[in-house]
ModelCIF file with pLDDT and N, C-alpha, C, O atoms, coordinates in Angstrom:
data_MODEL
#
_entry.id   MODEL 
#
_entity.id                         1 
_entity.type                       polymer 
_entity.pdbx_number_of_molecules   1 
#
_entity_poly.entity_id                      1 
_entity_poly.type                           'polypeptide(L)' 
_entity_poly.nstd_linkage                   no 
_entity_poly.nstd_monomer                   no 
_entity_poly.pdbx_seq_one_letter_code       
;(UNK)(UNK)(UNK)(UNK)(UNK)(UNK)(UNK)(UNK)(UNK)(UNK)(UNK)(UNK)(UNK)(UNK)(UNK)(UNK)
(UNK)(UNK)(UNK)(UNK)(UNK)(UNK)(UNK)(UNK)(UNK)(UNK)(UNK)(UNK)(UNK)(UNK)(UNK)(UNK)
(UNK)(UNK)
;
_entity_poly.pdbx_seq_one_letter_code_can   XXXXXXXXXXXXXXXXXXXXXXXXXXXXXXXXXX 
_entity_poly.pdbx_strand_id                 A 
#
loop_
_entity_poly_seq.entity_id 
_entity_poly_seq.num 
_entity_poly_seq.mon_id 
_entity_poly_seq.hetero 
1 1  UNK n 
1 2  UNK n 
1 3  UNK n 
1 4  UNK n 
1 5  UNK n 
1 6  UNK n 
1 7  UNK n 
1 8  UNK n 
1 9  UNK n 
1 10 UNK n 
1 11 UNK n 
1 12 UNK n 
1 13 UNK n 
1 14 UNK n 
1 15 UNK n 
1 16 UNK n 
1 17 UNK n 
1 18 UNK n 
1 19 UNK n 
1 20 UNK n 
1 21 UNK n 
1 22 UNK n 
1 23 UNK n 
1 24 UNK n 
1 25 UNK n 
1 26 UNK n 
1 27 UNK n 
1 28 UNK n 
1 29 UNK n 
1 30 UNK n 
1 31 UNK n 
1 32 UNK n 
1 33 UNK n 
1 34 UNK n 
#
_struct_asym.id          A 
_struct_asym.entity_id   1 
#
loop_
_ma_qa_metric.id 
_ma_qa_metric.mode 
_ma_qa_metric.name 
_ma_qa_metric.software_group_id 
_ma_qa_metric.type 
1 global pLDDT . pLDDT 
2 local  pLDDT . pLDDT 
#
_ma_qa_metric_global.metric_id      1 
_ma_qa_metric_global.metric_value   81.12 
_ma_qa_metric_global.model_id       1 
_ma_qa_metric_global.ordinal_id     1 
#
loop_
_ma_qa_metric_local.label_asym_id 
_ma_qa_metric_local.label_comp_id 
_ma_qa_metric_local.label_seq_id 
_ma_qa_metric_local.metric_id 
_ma_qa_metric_local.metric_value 
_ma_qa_metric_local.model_id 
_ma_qa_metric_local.ordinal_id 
A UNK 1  2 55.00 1 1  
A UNK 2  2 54.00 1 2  
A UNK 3  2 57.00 1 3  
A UNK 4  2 60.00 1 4  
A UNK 5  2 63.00 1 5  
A UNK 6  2 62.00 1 6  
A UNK 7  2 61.00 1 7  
A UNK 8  2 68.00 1 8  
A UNK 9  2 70.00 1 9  
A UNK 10 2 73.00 1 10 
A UNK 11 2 79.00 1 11 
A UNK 12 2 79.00 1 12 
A UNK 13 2 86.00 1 13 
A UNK 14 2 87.00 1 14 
A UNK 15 2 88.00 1 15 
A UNK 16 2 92.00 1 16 
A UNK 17 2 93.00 1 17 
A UNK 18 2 93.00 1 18 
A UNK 19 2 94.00 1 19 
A UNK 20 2 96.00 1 20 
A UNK 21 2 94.00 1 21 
A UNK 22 2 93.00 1 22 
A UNK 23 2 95.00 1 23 
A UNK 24 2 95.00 1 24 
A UNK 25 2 91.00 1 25 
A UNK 26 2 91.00 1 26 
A UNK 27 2 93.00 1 27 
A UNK 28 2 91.00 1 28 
A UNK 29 2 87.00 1 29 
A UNK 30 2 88.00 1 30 
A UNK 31 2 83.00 1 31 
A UNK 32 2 79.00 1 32 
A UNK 33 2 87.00 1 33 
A UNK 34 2 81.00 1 34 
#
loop_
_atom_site.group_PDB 
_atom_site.id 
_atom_site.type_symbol 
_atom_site.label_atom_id 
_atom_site.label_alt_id 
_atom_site.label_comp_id 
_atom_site.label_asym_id 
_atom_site.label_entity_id 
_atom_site.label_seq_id 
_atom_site.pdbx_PDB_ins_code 
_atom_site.Cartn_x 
_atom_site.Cartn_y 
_atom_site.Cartn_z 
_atom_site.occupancy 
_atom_site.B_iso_or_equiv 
_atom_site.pdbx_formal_charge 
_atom_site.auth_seq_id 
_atom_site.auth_comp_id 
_atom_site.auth_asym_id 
_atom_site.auth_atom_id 
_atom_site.pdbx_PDB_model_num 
ATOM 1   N N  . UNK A 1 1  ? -20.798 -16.843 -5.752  1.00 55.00 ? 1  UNK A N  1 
ATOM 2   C CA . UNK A 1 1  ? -19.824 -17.920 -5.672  1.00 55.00 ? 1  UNK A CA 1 
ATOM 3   C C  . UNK A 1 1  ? -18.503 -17.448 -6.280  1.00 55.00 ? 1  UNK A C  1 
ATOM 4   O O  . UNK A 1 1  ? -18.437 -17.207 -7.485  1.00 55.00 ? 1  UNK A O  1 
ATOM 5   N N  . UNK A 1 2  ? -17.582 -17.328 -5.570  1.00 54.00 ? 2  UNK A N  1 
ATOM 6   C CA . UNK A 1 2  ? -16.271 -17.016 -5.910  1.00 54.00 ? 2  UNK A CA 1 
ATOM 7   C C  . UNK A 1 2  ? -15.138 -17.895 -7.302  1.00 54.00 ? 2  UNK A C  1 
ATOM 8   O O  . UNK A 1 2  ? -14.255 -17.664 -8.127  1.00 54.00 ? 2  UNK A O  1 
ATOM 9   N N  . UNK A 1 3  ? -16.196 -19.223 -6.614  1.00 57.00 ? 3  UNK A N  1 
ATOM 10  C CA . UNK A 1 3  ? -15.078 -20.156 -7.382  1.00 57.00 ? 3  UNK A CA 1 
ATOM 11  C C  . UNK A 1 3  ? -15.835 -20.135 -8.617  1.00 57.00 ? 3  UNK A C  1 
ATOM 12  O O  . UNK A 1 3  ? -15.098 -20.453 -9.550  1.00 57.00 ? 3  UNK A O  1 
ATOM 13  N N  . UNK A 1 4  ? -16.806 -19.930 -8.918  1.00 60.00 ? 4  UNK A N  1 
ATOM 14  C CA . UNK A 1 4  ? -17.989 -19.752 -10.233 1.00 60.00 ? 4  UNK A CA 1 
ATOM 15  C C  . UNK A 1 4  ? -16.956 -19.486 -11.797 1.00 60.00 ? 4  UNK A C  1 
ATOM 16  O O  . UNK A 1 4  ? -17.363 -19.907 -12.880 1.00 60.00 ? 4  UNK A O  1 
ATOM 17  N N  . UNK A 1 5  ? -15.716 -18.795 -11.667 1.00 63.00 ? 5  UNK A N  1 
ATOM 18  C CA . UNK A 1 5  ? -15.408 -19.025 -12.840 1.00 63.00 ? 5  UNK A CA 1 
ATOM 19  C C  . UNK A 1 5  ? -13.921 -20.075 -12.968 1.00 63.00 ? 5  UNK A C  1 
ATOM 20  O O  . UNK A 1 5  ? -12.928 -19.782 -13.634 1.00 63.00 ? 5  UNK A O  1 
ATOM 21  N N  . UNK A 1 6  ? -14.037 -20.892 -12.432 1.00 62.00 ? 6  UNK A N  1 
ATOM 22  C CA . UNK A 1 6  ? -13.560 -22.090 -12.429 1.00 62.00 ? 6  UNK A CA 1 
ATOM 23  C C  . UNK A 1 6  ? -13.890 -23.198 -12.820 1.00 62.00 ? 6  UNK A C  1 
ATOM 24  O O  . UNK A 1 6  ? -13.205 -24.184 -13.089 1.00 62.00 ? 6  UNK A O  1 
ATOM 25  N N  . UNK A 1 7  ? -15.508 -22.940 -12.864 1.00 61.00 ? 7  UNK A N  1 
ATOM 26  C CA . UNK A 1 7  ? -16.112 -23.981 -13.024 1.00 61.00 ? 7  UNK A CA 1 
ATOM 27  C C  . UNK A 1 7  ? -16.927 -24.918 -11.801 1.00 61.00 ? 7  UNK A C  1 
ATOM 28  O O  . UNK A 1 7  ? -17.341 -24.323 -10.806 1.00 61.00 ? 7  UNK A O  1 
ATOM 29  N N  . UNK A 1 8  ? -17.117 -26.319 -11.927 1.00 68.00 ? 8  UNK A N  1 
ATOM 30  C CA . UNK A 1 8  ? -17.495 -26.851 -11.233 1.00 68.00 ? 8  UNK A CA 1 
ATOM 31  C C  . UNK A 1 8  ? -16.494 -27.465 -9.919  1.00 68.00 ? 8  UNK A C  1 
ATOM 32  O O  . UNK A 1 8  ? -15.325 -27.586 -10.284 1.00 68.00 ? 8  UNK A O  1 
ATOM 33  N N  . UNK A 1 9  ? -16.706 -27.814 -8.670  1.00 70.00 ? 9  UNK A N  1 
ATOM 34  C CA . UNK A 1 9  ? -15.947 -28.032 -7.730  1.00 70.00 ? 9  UNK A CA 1 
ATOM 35  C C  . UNK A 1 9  ? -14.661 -28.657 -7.422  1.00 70.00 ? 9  UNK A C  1 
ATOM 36  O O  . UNK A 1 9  ? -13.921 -28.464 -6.457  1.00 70.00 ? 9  UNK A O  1 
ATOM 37  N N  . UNK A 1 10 ? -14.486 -29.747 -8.806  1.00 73.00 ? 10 UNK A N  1 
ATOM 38  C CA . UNK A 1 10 ? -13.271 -30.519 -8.299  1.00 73.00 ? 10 UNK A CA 1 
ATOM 39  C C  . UNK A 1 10 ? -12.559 -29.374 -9.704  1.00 73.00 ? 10 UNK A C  1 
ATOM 40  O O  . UNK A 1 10 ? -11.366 -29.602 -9.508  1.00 73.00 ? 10 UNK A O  1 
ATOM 41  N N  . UNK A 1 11 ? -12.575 -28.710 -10.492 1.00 79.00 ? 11 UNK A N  1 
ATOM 42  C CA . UNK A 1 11 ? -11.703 -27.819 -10.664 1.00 79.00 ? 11 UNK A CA 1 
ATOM 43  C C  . UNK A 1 11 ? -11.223 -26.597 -9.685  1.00 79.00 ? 11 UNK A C  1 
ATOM 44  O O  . UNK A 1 11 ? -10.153 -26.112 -10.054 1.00 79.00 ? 11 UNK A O  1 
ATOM 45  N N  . UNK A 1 12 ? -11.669 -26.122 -8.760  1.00 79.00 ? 12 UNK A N  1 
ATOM 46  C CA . UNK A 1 12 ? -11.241 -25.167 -7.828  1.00 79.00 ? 12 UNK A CA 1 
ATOM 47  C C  . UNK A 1 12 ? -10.322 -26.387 -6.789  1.00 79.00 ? 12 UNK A C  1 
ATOM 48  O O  . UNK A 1 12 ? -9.184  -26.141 -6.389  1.00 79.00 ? 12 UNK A O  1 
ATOM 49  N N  . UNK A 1 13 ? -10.988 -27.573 -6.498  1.00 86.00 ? 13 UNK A N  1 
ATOM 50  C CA . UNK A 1 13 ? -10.090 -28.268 -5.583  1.00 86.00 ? 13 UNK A CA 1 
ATOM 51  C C  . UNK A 1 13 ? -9.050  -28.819 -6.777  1.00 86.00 ? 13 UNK A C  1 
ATOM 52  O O  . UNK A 1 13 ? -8.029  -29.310 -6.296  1.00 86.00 ? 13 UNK A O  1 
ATOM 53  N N  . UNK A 1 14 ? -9.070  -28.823 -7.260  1.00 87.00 ? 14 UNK A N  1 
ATOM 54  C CA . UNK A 1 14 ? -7.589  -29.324 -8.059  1.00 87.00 ? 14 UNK A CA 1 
ATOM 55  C C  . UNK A 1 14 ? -6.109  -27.957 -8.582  1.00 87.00 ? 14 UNK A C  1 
ATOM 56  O O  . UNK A 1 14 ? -4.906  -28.033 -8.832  1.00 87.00 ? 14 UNK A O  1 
ATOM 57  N N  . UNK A 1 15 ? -7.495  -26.481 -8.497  1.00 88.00 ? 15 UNK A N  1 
ATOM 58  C CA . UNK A 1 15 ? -6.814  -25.457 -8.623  1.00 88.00 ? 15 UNK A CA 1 
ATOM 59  C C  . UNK A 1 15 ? -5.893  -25.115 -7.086  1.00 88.00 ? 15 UNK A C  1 
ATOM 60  O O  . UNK A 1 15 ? -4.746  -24.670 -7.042  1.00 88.00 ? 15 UNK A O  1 
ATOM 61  N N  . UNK A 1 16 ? -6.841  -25.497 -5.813  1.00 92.00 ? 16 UNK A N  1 
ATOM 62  C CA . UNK A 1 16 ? -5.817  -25.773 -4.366  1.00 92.00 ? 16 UNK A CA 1 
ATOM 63  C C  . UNK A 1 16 ? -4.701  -26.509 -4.496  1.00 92.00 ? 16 UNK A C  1 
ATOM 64  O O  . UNK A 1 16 ? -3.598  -26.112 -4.123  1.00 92.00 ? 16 UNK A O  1 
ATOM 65  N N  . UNK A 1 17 ? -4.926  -27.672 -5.053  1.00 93.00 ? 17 UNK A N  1 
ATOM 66  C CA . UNK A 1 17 ? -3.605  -28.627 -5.141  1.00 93.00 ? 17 UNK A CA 1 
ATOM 67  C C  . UNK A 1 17 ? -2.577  -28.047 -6.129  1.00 93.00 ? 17 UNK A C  1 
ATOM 68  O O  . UNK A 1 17 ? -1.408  -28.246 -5.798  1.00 93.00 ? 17 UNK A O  1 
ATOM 69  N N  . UNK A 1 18 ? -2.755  -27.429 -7.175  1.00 93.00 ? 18 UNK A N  1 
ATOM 70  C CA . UNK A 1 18 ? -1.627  -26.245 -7.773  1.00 93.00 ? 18 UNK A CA 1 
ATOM 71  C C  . UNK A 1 18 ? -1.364  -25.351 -7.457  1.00 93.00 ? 18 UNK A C  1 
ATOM 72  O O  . UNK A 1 18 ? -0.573  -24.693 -8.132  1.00 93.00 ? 18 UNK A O  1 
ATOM 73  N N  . UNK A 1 19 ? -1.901  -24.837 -6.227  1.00 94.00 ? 19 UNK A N  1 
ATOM 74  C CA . UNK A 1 19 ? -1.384  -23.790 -5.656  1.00 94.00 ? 19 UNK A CA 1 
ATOM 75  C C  . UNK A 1 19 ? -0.696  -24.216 -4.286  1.00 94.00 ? 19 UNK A C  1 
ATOM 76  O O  . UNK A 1 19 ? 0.263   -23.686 -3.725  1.00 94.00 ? 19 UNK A O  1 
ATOM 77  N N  . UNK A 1 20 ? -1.632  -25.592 -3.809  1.00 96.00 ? 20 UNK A N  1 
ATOM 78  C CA . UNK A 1 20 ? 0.070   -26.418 -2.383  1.00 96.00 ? 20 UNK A CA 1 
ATOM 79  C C  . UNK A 1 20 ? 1.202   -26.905 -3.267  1.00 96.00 ? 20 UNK A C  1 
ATOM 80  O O  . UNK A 1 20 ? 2.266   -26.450 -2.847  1.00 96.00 ? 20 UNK A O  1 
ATOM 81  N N  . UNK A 1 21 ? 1.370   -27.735 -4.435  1.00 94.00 ? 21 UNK A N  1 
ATOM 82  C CA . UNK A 1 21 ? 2.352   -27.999 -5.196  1.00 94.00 ? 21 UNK A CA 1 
ATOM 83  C C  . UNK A 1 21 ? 3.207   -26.563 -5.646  1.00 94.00 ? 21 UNK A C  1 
ATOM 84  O O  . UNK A 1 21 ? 4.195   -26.407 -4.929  1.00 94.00 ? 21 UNK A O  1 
ATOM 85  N N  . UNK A 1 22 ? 3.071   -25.745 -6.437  1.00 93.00 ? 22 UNK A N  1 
ATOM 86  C CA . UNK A 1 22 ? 3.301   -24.394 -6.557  1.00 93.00 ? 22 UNK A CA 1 
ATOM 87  C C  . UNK A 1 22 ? 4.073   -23.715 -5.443  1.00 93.00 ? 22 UNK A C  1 
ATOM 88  O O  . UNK A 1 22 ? 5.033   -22.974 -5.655  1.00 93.00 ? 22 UNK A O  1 
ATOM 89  N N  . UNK A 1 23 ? 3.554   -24.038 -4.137  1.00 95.00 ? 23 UNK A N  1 
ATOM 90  C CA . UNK A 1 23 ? 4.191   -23.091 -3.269  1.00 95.00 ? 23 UNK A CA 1 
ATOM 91  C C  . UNK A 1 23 ? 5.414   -24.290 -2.331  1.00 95.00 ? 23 UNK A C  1 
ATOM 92  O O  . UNK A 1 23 ? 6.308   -23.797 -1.644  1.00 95.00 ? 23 UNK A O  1 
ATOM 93  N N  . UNK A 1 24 ? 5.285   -25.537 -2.431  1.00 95.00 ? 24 UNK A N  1 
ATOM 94  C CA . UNK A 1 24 ? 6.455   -26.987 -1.702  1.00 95.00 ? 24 UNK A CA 1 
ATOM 95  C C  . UNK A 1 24 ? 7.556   -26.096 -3.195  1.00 95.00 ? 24 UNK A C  1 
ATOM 96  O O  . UNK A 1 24 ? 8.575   -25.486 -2.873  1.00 95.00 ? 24 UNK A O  1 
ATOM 97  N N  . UNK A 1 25 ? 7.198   -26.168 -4.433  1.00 91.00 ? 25 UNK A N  1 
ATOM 98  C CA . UNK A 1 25 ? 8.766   -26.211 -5.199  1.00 91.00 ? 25 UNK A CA 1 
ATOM 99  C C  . UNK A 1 25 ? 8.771   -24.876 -5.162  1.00 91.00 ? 25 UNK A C  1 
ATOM 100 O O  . UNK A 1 25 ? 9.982   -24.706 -5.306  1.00 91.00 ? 25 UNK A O  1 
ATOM 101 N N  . UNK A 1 26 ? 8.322   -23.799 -5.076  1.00 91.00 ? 26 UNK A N  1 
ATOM 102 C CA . UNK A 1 26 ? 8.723   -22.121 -4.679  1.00 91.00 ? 26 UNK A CA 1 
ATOM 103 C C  . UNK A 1 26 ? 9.820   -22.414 -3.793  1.00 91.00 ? 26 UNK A C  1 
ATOM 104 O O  . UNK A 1 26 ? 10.993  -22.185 -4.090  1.00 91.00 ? 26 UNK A O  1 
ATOM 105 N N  . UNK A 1 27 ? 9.381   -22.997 -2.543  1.00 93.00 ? 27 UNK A N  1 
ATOM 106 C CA . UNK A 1 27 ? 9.778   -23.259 -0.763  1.00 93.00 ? 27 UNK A CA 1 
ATOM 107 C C  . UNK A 1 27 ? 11.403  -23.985 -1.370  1.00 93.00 ? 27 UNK A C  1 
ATOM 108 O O  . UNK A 1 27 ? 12.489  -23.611 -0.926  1.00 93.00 ? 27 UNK A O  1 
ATOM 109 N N  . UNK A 1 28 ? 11.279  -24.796 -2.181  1.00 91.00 ? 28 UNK A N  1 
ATOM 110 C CA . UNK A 1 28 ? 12.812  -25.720 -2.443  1.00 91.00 ? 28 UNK A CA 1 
ATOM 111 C C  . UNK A 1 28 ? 13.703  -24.928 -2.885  1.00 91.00 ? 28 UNK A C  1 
ATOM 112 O O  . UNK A 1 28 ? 14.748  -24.550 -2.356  1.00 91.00 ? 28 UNK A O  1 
ATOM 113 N N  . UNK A 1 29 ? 13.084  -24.602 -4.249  1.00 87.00 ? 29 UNK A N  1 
ATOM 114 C CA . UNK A 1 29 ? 14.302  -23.471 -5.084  1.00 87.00 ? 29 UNK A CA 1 
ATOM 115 C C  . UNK A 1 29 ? 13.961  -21.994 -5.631  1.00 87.00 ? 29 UNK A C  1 
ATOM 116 O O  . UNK A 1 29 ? 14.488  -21.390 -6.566  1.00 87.00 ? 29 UNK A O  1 
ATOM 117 N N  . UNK A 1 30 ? 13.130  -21.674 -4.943  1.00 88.00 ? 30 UNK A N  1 
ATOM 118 C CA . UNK A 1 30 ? 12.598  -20.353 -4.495  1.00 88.00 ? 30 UNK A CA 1 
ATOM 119 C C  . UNK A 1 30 ? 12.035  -19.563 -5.843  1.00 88.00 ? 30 UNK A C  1 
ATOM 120 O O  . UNK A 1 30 ? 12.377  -18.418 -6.140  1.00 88.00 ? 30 UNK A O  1 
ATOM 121 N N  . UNK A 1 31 ? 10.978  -20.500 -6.713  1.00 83.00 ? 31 UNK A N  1 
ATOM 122 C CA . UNK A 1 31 ? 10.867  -19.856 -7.877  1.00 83.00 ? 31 UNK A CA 1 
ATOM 123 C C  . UNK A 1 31 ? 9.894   -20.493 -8.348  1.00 83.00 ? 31 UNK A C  1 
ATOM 124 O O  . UNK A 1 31 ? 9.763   -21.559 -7.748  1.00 83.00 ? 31 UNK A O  1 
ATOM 125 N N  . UNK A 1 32 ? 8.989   -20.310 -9.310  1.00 79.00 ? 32 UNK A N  1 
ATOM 126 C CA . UNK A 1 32 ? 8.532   -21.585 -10.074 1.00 79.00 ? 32 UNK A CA 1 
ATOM 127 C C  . UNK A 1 32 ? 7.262   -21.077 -9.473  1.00 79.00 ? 32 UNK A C  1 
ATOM 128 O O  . UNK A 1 32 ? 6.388   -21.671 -10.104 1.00 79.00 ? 32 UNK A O  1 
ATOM 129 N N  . UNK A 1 33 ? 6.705   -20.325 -8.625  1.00 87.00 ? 33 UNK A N  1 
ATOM 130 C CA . UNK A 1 33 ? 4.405   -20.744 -8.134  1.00 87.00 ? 33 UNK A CA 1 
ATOM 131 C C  . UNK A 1 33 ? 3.870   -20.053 -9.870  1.00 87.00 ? 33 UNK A C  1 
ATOM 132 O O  . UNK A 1 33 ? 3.004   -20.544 -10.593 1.00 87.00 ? 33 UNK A O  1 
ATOM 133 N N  . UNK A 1 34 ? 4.819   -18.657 -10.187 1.00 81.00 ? 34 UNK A N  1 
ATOM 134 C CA . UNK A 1 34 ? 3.839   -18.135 -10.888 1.00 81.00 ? 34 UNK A CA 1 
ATOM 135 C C  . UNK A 1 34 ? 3.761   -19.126 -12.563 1.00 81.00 ? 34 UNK A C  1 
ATOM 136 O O  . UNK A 1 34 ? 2.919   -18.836 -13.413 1.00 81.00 ? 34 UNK A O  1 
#
């Protein structure tokens, strides 16, 4: 299991949603995922 050191499931799906949020304000002012 990949996501195994994340933990349990809604931490990897909440780690997706910081990485679509992360990459909309990258996309605005071209900075900010890492």
């Amino acid at each position: 299991d990949i996501f195994a050191p994340l933990g349990p499931p809604e931490l990897w799906i909440f780690a997706y949603v910081i990485a679509l949020a992360a990459g909309i304000i990258k996309g605005v002012v071209g900075f900010a995922m890492p």
